[in-house]
C-alpha atoms as a PDB file:
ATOM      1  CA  UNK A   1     128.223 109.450  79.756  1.00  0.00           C
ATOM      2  CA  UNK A   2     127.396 109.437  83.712  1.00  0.00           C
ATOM      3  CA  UNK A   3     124.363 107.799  84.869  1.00  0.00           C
ATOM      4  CA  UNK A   4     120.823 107.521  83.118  1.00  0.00           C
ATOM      5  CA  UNK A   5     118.938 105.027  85.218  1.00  0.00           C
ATOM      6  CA  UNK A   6     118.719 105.527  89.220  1.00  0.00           C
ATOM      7  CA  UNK A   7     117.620 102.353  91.071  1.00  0.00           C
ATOM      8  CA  UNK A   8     115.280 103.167  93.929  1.00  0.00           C
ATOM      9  CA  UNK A   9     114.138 101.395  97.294  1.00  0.00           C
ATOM     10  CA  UNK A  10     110.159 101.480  98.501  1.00  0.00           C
ATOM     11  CA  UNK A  11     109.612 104.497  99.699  1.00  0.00           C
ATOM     12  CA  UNK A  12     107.099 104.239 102.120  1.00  0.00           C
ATOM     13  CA  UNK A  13     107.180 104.535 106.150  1.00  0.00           C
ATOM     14  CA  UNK A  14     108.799 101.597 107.576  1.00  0.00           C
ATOM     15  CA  UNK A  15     107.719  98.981 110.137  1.00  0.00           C
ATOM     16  CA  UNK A  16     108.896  96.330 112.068  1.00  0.00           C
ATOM     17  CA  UNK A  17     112.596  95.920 111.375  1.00  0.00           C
ATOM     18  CA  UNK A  18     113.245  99.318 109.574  1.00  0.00           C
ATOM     19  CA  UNK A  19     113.013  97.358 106.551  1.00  0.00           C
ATOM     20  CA  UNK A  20     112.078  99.178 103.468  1.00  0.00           C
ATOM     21  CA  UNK A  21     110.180  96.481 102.210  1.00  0.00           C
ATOM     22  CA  UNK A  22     108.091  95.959 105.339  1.00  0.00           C
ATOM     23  CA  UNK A  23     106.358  99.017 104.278  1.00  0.00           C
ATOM     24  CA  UNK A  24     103.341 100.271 107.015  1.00  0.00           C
ATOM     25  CA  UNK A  25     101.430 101.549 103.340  1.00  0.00           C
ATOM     26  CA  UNK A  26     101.556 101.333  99.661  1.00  0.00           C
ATOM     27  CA  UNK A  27     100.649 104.834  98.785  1.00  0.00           C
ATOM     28  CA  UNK A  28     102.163 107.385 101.800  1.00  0.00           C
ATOM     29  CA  UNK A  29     105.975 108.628 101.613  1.00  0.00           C
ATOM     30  CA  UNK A  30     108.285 107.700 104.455  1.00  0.00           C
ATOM     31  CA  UNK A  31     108.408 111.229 106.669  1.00  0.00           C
ATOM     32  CA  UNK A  32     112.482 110.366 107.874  1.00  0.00           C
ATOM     33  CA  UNK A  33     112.895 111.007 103.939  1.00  0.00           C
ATOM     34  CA  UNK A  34     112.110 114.922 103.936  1.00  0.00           C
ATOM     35  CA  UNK A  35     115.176 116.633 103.619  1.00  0.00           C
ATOM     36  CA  UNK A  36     115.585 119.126 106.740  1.00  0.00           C
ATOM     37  CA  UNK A  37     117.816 121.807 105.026  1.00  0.00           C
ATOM     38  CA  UNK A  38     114.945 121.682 102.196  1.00  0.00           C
ATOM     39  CA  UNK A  39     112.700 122.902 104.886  1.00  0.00           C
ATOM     40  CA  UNK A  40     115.194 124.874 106.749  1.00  0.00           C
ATOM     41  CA  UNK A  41     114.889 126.789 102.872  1.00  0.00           C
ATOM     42  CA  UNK A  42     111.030 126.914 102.945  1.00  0.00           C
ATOM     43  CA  UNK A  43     111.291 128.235 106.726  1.00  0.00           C
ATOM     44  CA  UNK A  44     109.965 125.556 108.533  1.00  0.00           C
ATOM     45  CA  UNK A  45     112.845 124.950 110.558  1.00  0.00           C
ATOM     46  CA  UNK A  46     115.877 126.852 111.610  1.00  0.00           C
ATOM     47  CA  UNK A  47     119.342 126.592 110.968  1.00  0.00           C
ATOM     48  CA  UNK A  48     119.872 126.822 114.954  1.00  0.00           C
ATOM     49  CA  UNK A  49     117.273 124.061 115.372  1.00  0.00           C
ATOM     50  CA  UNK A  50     119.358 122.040 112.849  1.00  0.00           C
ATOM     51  CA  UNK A  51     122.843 122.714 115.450  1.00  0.00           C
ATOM     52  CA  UNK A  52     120.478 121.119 118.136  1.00  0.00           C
ATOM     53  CA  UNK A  53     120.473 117.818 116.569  1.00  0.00           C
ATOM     54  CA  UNK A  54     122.940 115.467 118.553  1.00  0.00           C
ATOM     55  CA  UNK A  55     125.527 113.257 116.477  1.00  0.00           C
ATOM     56  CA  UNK A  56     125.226 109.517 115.779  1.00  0.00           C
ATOM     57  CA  UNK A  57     127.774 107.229 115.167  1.00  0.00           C
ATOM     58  CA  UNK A  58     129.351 107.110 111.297  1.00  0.00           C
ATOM     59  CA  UNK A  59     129.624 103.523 111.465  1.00  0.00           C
ATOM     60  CA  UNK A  60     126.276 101.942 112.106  1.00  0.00           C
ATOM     61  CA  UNK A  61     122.364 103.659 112.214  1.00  0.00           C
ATOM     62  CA  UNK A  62     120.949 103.510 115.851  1.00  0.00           C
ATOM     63  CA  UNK A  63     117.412 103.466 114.584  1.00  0.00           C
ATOM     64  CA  UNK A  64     115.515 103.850 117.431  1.00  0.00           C
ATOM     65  CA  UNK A  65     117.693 107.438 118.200  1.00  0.00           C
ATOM     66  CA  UNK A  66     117.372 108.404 115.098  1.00  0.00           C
ATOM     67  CA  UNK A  67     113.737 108.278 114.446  1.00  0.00           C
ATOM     68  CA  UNK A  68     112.951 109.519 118.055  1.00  0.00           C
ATOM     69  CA  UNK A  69     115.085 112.634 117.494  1.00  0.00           C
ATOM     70  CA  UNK A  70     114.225 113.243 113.589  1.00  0.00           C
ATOM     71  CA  UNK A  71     110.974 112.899 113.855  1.00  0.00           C
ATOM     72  CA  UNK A  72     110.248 115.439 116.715  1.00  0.00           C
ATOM     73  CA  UNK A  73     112.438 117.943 113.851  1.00  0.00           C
ATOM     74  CA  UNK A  74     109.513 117.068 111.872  1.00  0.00           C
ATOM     75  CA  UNK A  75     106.671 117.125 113.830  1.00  0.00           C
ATOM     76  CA  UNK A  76     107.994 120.489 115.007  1.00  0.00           C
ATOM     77  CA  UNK A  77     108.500 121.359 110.938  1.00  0.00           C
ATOM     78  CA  UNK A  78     104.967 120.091 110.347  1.00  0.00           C
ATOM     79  CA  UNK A  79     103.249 122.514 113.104  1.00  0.00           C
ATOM     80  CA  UNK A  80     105.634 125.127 111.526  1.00  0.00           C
ATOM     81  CA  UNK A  81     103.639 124.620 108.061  1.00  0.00           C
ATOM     82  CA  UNK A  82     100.282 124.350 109.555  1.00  0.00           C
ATOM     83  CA  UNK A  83     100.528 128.018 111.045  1.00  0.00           C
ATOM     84  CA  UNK A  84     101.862 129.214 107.298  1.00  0.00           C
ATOM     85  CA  UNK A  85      99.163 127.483 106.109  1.00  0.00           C
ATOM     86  CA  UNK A  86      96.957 130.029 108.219  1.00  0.00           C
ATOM     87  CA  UNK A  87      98.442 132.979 107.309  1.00  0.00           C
ATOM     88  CA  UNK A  88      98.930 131.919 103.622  1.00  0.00           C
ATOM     89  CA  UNK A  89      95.880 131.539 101.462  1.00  0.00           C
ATOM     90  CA  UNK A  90      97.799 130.303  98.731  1.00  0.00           C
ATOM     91  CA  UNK A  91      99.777 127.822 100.637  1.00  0.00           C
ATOM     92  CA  UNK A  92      96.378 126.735 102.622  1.00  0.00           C
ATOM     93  CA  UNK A  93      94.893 126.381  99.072  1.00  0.00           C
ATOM     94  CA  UNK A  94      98.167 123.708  98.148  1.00  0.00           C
ATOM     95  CA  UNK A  95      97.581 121.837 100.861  1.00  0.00           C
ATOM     96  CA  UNK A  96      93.794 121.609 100.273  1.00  0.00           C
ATOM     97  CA  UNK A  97      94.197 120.540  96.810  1.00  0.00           C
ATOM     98  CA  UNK A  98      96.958 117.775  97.631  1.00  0.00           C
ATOM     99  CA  UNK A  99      94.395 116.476 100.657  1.00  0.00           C
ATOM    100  CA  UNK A 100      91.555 116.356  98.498  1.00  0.00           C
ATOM    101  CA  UNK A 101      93.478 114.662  95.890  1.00  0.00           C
ATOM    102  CA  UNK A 102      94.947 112.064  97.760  1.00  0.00           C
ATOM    103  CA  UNK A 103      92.013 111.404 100.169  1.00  0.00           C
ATOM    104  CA  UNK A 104      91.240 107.991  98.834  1.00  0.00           C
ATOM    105  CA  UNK A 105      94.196 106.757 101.530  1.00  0.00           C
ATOM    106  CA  UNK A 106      95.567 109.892 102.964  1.00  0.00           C
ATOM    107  CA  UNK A 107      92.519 110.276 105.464  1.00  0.00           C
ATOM    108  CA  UNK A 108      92.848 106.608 106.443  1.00  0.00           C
ATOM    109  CA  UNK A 109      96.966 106.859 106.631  1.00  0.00           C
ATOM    110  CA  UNK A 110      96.796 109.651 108.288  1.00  0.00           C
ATOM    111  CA  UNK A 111      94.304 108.265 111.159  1.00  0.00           C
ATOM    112  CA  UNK A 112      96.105 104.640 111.389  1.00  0.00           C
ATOM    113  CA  UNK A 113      99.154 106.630 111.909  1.00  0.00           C
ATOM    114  CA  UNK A 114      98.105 108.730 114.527  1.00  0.00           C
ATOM    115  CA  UNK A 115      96.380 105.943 116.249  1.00  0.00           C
ATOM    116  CA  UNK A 116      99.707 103.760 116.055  1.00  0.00           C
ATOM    117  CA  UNK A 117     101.688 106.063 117.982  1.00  0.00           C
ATOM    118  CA  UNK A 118      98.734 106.977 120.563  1.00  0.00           C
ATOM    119  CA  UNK A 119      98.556 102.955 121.236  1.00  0.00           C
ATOM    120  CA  UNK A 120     102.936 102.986 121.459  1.00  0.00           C
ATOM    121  CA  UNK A 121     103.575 101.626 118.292  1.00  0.00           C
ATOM    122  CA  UNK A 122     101.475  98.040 118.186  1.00  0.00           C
ATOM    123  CA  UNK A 123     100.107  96.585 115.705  1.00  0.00           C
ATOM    124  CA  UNK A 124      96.703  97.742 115.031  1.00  0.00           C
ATOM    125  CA  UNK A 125      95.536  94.048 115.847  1.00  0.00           C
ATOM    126  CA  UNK A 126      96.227  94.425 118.999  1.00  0.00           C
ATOM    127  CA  UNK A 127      93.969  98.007 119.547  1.00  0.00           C
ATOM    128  CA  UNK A 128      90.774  98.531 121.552  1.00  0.00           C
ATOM    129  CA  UNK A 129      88.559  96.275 119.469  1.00  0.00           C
ATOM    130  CA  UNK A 130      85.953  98.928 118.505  1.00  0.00           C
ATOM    131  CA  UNK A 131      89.354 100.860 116.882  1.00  0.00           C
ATOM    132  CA  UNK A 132      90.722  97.877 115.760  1.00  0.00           C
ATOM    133  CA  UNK A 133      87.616  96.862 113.614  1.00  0.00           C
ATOM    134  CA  UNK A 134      86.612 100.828 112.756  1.00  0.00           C
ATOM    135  CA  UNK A 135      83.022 100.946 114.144  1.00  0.00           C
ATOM    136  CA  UNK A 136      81.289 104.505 113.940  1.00  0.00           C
ATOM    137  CA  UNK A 137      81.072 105.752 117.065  1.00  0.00           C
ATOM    138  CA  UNK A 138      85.292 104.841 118.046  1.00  0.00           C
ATOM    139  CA  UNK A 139      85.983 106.506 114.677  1.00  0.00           C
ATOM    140  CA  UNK A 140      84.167 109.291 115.623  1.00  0.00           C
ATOM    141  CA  UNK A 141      85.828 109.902 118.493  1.00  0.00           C
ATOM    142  CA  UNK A 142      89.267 109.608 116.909  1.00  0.00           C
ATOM    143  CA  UNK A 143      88.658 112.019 114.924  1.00  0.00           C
ATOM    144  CA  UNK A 144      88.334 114.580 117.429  1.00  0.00           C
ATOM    145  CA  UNK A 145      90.219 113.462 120.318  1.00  0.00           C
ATOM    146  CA  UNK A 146      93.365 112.860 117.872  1.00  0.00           C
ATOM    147  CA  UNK A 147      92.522 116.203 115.243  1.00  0.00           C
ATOM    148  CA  UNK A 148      95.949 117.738 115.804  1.00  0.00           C
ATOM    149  CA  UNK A 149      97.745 114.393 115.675  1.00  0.00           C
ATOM    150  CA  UNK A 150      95.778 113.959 112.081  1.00  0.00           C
ATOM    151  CA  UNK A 151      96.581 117.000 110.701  1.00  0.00           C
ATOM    152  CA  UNK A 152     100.228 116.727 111.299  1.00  0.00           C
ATOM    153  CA  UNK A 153     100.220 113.508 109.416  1.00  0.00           C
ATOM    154  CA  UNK A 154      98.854 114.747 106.474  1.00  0.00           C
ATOM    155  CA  UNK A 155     101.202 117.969 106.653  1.00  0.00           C
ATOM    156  CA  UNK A 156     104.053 115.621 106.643  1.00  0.00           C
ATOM    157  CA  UNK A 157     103.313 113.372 103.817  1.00  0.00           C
ATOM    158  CA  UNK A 158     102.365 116.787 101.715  1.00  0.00           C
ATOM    159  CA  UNK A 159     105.662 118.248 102.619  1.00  0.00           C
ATOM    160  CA  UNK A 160     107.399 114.711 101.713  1.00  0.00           C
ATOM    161  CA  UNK A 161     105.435 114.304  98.319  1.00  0.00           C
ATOM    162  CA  UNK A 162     106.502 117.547  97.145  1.00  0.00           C
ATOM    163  CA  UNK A 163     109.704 117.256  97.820  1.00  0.00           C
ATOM    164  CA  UNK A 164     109.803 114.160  96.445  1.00  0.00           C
ATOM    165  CA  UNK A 165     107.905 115.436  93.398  1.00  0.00           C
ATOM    166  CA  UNK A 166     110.721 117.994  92.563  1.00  0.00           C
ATOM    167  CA  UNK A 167     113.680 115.117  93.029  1.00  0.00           C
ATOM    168  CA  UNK A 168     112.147 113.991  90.000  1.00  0.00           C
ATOM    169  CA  UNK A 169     111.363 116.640  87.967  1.00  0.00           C
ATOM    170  CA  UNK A 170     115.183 117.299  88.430  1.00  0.00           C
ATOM    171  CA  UNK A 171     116.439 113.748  87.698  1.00  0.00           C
ATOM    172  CA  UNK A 172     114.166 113.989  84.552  1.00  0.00           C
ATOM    173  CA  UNK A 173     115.596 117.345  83.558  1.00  0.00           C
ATOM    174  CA  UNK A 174     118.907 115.709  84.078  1.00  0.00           C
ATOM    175  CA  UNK A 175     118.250 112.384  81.673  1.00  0.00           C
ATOM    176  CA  UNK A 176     117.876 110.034  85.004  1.00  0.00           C
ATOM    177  CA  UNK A 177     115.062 107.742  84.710  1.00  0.00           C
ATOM    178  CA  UNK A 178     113.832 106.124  88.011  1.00  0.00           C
ATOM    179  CA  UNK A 179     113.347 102.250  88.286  1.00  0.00           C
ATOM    180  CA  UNK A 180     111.226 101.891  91.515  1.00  0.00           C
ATOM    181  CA  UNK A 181     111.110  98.308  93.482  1.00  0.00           C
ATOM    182  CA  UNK A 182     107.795  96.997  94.905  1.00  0.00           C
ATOM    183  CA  UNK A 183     107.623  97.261  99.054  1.00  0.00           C
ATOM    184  CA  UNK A 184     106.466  93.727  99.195  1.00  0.00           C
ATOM    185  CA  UNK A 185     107.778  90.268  97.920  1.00  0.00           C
ATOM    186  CA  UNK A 186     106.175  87.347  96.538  1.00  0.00           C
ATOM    187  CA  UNK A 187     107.013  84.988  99.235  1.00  0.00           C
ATOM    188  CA  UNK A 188     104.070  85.484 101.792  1.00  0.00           C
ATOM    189  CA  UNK A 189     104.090  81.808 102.775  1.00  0.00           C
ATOM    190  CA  UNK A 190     106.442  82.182 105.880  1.00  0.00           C
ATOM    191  CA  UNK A 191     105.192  83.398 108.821  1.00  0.00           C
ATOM    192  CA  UNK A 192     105.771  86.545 110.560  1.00  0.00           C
ATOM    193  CA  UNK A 193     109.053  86.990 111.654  1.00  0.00           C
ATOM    194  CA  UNK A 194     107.275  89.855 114.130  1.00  0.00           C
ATOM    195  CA  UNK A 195     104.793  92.340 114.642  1.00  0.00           C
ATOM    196  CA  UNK A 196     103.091  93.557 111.423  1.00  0.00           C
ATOM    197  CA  UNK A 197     101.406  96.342 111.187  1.00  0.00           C
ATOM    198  CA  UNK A 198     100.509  97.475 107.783  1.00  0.00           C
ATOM    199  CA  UNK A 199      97.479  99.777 107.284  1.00  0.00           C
ATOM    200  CA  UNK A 200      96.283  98.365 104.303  1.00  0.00           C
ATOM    201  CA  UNK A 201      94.025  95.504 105.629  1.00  0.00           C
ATOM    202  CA  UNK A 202      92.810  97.953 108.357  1.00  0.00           C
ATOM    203  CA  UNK A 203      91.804 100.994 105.957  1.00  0.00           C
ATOM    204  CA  UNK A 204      90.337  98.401 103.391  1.00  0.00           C
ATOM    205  CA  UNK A 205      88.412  96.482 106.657  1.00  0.00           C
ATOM    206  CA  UNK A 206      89.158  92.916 104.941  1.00  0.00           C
ATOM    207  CA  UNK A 207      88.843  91.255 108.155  1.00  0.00           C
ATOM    208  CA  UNK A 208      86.302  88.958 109.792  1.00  0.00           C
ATOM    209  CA  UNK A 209      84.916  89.745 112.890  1.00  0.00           C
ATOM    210  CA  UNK A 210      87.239  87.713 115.321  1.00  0.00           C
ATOM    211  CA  UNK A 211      89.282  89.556 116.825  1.00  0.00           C
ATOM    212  CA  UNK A 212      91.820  86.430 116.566  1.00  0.00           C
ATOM    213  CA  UNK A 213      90.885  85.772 113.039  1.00  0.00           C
ATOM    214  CA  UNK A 214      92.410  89.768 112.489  1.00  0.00           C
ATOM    215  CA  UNK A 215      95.923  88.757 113.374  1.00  0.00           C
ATOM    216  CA  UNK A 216      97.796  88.576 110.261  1.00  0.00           C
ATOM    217  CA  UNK A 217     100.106  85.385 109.396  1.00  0.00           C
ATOM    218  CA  UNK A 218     102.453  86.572 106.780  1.00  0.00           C
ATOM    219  CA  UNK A 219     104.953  89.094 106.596  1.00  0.00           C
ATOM    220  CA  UNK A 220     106.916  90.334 103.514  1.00  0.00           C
ATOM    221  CA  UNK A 221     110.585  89.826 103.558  1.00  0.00           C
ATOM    222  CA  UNK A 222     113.644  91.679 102.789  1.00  0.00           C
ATOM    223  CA  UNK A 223     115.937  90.803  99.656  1.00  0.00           C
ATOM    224  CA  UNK A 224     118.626  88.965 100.450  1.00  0.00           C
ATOM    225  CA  UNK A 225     121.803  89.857  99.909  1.00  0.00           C
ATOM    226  CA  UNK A 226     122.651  87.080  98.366  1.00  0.00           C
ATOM    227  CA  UNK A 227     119.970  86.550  96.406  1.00  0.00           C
ATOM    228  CA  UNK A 228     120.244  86.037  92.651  1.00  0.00           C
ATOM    229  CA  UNK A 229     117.868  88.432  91.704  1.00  0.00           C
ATOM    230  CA  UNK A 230     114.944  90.523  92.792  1.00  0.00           C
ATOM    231  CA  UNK A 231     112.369  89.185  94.557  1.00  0.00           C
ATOM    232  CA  UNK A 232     109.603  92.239  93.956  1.00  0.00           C
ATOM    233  CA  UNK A 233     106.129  91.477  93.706  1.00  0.00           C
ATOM    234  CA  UNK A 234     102.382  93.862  93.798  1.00  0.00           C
ATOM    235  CA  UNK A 235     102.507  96.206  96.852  1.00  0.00           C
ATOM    236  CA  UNK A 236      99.411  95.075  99.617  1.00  0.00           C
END
């Protein structure tokens, strides 16, 4: 009969704890998900890039190594599509359609994330205030001084969204329906077990203006192994 219903994880980019359900947003795809000999295919990367990639252990996931070294593949794969995109009118047009369609959070993702690895990773609570609470004139200058940084963002989450897009145009084709699980849980009453640092409070600015009064309390937790069923709940 085979299989007809495929379980899947939150997608999104993970935070503290490499925890798929600490998710950093709600809405953008998780770049260490974009399948490298998919864009080794589209010519974004090179088979003898690919033989540059060191080897990992088999029986645990460094995470730290791992994301370090994959994501400078992608970044590198991202650049790669950014220069097609300027020789290719109809792959510049793709692009423009997907960033106009999505702009409702891709600007904002794309910004937070650039500004999370400019400031090494922290939270965004603990930014230069005027970033932290998004006033004009820091914004403005984010924009420019991080432009490259921006655009690679969004070239990565276009790349991941349609590959992602054909997964499951195949896995329809194929009789697989997809049974998605919600990035956060229901129990937001403990407190952090470490730094948080979703975008969502920052892009919607639902914060009061002390700076100590923007440090979030809760934290959404993994699903125990051991737990007797799902614990899935709205995505913040």
């Amino acid at each position: 009969m085979g299989q007809k219903v495929w379980q899947i994880l939150p997608l999104g980019p993970t935070g503290y704890g490499n925890s798929p359900y600490q998710s950093l947003s709600s809405f953008a795809g998780n770049p260490l998900l974009i399948s490298l000999d998919a864009l080794v295919k589209d010519g974004m990367v090179t088979p003898s890039d690919l033989h540059m990639m060191p080897e990992f252990p088999d029986e645990r996931v460094d995470f730290g190594s791992v994301i370090e070294v994959r994501m400078a593949f992608l970044k590198n794969a991202a650049r790669h599509f950014i220069n097609q995109c300027n020789a290719s009118p109809l792959l510049a047009r793709a692009f423009e359609v997907f960033c106009q369609r999505e702009s409702d959070w891709l600007d904002d993702w794309a910004m937070f994330i650039a500004l999370k690895e400019e400031h090494d990773s922290k939270p965004w609570t603990e930014w230069p205030r005027e970033v932290a609470l998004r006033e004009d004139v820091a914004m403005a200058q984010v924009m420019s001084s991080l432009e490259a940084e921006i655009e690679e963002a969004k070239a990565l989450q276009f790349l991941f969204h349609r590959q992602w897009n054909k997964l499951r145009i195949r896995a329809r084709e194929l009789g697989i329906a997809s049974w998605a699980t919600s990035p956060s849980s229901p129990r937001m009453t403990a407190p952090m077990s470490g730094p948080t640092a979703s975008s969502s409070p920052w892009m919607r600015m639902a914060i009061p203006p002390s700076s100590r009064a923007c440090r979030p309390t809760i934290s959404a937790r993994p699903v125990n192994a051991g737990a007797t069923r799902s614990m899935t709940g709205p995505s913040t």
